[in-house]
Protein backbone atom coordinates (compact mmCIF):
# COMPACT_ATOMS: atom_id res chain seq x y z
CA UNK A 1 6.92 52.82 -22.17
CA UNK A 2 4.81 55.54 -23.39
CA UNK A 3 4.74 56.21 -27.22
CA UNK A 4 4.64 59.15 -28.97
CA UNK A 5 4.80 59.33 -32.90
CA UNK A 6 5.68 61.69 -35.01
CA UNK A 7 3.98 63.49 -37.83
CA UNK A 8 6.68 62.09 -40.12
CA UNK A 9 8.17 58.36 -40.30
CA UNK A 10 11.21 57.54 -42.69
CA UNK A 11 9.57 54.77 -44.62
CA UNK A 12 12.30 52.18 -45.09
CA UNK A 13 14.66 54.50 -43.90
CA UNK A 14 14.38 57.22 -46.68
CA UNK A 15 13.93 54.73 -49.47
CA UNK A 16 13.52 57.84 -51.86
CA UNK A 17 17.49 58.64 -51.17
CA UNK A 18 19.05 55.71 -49.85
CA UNK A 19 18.73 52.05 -50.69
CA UNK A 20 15.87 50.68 -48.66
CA UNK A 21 16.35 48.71 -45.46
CA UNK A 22 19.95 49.59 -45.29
CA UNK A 23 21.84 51.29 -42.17
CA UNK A 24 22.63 53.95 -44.57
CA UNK A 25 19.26 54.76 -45.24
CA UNK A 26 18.96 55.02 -41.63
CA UNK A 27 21.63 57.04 -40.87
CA UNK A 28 20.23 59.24 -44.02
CA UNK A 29 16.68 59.65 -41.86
CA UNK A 30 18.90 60.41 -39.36
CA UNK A 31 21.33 63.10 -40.92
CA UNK A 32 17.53 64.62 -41.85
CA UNK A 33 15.86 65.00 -38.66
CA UNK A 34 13.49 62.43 -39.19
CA UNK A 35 12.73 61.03 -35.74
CA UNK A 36 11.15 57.67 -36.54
CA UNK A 37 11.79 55.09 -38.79
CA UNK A 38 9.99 52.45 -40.13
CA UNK A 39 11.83 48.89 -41.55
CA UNK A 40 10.52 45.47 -42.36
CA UNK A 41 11.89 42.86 -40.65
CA UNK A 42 12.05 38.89 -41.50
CA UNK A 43 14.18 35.81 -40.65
CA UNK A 44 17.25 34.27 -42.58
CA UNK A 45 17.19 30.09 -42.47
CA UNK A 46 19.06 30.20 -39.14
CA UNK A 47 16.85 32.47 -37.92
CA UNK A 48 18.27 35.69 -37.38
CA UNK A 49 16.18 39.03 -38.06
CA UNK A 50 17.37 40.97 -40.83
CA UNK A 51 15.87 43.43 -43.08
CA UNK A 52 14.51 43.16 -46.07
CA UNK A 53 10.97 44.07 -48.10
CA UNK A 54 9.69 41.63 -50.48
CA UNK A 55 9.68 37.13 -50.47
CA UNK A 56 12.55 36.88 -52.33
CA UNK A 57 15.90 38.61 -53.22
CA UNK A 58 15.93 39.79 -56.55
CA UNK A 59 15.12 43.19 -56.27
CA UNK A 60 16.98 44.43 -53.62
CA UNK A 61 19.89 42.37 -53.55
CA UNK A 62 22.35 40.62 -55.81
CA UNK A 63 20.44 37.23 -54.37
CA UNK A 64 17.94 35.19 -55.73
CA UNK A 65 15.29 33.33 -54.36
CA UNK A 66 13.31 33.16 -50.92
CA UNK A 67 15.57 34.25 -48.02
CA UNK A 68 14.64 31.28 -46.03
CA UNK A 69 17.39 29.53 -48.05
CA UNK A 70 20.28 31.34 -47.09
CA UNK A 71 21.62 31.65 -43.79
CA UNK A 72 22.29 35.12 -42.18
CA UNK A 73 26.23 34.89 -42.84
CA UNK A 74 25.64 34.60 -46.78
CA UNK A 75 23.02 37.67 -47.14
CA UNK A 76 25.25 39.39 -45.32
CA UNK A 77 27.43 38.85 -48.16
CA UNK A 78 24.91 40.18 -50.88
CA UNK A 79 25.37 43.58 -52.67
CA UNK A 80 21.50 45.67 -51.48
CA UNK A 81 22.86 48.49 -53.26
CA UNK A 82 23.48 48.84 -56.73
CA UNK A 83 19.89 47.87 -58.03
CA UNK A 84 19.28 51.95 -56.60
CA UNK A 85 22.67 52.87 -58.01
CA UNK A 86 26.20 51.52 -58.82
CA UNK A 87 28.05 54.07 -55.73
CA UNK A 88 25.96 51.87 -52.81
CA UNK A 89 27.43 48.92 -54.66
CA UNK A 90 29.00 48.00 -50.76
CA UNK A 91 25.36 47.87 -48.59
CA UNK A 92 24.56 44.96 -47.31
CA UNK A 93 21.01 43.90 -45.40
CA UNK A 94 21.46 44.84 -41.98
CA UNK A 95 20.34 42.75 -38.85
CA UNK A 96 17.48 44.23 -36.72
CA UNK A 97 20.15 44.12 -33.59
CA UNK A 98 22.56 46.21 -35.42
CA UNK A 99 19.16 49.15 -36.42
CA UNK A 100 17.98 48.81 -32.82
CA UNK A 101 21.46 49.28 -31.71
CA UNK A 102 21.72 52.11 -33.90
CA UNK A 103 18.44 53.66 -33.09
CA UNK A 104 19.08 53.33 -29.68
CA UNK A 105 22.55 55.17 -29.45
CA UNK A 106 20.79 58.32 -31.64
CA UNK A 107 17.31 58.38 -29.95
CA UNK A 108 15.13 57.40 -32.69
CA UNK A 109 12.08 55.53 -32.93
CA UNK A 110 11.77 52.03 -34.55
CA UNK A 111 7.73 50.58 -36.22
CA UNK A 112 9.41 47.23 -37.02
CA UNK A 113 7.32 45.92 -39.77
CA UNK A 114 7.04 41.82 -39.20
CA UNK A 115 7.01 41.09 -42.84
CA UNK A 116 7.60 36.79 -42.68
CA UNK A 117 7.85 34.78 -45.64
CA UNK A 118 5.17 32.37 -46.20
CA UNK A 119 5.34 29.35 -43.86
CA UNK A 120 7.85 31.58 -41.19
CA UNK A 121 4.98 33.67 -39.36
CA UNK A 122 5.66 31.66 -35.97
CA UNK A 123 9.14 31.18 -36.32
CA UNK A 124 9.70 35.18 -37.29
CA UNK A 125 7.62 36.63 -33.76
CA UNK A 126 9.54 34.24 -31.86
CA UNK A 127 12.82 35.40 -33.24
CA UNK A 128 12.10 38.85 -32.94
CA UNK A 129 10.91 38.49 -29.88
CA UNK A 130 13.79 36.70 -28.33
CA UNK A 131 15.69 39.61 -29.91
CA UNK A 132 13.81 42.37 -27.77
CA UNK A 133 13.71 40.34 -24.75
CA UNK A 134 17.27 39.57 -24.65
CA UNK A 135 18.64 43.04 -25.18
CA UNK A 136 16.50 45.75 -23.78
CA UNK A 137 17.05 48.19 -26.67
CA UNK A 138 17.18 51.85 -25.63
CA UNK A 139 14.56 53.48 -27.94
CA UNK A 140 10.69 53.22 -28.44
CA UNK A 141 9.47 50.82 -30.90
CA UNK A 142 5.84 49.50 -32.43
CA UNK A 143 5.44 46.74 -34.12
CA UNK A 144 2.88 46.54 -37.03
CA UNK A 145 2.01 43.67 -39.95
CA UNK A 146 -0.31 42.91 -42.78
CA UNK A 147 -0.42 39.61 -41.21
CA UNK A 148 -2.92 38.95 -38.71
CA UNK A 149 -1.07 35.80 -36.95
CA UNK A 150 2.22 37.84 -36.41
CA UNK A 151 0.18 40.82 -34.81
CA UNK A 152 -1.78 38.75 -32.23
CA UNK A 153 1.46 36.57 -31.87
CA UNK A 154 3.93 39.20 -30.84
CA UNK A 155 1.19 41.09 -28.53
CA UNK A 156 0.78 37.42 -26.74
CA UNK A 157 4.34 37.15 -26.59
CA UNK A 158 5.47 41.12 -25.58
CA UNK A 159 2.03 42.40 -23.84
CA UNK A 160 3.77 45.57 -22.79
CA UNK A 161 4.56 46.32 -26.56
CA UNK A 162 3.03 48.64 -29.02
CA UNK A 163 1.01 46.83 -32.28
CA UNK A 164 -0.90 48.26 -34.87
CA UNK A 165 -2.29 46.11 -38.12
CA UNK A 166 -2.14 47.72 -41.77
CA UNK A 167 -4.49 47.80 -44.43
CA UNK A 168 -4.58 47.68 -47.72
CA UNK A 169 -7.82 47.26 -48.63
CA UNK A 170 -11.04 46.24 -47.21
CA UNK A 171 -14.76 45.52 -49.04
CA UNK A 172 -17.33 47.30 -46.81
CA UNK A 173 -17.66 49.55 -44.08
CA UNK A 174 -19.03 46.37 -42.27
CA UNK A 175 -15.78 44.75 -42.85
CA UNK A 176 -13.93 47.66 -41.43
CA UNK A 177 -15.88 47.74 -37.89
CA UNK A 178 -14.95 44.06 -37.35
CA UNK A 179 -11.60 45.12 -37.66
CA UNK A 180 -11.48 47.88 -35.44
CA UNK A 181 -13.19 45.42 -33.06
CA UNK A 182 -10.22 43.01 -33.39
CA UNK A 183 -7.82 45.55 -33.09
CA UNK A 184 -10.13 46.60 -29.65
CA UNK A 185 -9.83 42.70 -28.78
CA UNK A 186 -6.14 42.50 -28.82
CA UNK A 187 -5.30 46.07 -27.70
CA UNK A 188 -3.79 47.41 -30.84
CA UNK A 189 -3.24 51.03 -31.04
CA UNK A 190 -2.54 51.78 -34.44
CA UNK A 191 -4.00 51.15 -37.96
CA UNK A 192 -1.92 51.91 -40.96
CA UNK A 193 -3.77 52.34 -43.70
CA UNK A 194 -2.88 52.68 -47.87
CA UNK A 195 -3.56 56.48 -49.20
CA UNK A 196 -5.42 54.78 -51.82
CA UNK A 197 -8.51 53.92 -49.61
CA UNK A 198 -8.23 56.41 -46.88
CA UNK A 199 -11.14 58.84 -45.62
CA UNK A 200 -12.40 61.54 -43.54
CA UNK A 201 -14.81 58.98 -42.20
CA UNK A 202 -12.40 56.47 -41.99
CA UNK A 203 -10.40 58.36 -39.51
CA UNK A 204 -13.39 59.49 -37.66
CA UNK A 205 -14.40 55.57 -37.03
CA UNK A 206 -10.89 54.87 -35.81
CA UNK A 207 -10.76 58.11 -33.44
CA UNK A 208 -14.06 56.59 -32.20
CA UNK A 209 -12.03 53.63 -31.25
CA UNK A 210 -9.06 55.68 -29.80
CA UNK A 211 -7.04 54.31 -32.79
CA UNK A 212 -3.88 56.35 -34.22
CA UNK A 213 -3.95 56.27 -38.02
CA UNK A 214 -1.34 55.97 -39.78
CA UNK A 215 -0.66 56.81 -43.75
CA UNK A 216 2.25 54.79 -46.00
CA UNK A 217 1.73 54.67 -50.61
CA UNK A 218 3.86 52.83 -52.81
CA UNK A 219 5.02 56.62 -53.98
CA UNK A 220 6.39 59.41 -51.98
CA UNK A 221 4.20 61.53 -50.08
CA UNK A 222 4.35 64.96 -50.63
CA UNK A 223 4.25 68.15 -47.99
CA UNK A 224 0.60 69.36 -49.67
CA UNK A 225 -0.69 65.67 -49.70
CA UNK A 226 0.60 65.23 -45.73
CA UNK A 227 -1.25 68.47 -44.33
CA UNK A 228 -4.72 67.30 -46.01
CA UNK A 229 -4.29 64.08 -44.33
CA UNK A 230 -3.16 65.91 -41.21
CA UNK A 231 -6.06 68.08 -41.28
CA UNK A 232 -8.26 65.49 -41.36
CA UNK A 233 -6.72 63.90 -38.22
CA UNK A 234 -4.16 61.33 -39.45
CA UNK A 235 -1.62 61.04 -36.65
CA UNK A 236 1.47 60.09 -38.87
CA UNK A 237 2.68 59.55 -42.85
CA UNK A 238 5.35 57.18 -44.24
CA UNK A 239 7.50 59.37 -46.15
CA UNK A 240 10.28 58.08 -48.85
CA UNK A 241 12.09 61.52 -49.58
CA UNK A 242 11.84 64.01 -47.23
CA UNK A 243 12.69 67.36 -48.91
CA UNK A 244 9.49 68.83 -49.32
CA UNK A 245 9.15 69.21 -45.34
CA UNK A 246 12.58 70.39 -45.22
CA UNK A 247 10.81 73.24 -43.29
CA UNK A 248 9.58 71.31 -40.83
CA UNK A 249 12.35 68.93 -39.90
CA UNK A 250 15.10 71.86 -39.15
């Protein structure tokens, strides 16, 4: 499988529109143009990938507490809507099968976040992994994490598969070298990297390396912020609401 990202990935889906980490916010990406998506992706207590963001439920669902509690058949059963507004009251928190079917049947690409709850690092990669292995989805994919364990894991476990690591912060340039070296070490392809800490000579080092970069923010990125980042040579930008490049997606 040969990959090829776009300039623009639906962060979440379009978590600036649609409630994040929903189908519908997939379908929204969709209904846009956007060609790639990217979700985050951890395990329920019977150990079925589903999506969802944070450790616990609170703020995107009408749950409480750490996932790991709850089996897959009672999340499914949680409203993920109305915290973004009372008319997506009906959302629920999809399972990665049903987004990779999805993606599959429309052609779009998939960065599957591995976002595992404290203690479920091992148990998440294997899941997803038996996931992939047992269905042969139809559509590219990448996998990237904060977490260092679930990156090495899933490239031990899928070799053929895309990985990238993200970053949101490091101390010294020093620091940032030995990572590129471990990314080098375990054939990673990607870095993803905060806007906050960013640089031209950031994503000169990583070209160096034959790195893609990769740009995500807690806030939307807009059009004028993109095309400095592009200019500089940043491959691709995590993008909540999408209608400043209205131009460019048509």
């Amino acid at each position: 499988m040969t990959i090829n990202l776009p300039k623009l990935i639906g962060h979440r889906g379009v978590r600036g529109l649609v409630p994040e980490n929903t189908l519908q916010s997939i379908k929204k990406a969709i209904e846009l143009n956007i060609k790639w998506v990217e979700i985050d992706v951890k395990i329920s207590k019977d150990h079925i990938p589903f999506l969802l963001h944070d450790s616990s439920l609170e703020r995107t669902t009408s749950g409480n507490g750490s996932p790991l509690n709850y089996k897959y058949s009672e999340l499914y059963k949680l409203d993920a809507g109305s915290w973004f507004d009372k008319k997506y009251k009906n959302l629920y928190t999809p399972t990665l099968k049903e987004v990779l079917d999805l993606c599959s049947q429309k052609n779009i690409g998939v960065n599957i976040e591995l976002k595992p709850n404290k203690g479920s690092e091992e148990a998440n990669v294997v899941a997803v992994t038996e996931l992939v292995n047992k269905h042969k989805f139809d559509c590219q994919y990448f996998f990237s994490s904060f977490d260092w364990f679930s990156v090495i894991k899933i490239r031990d476990l899928l070799p053929e598969s895309y990985v990238g690591i993200l970053i949101d912060s490091f101390d010294q340039k020093r620091n940032f070298t030995k990572v590129l070296n471990k990314c080098n070490e375990h054939n990673f392809f990607s870095c993803g990297f905060n806007i906050k800490i960013i640089s031209d000579e950031i994503i000169k080092i990583c070209k160096n390396y034959g790195i893609l970069v990769t740009v995500y923010s807690s806030q939307n990125i807009e059009k004028y912020e993109a095309e400095e980042l592009w200019n500089l040579g940043v491959d691709s930008i995590f993008i909540d609401n999408p209608t400043s490049y209205k131009n460019m997606l048509e």
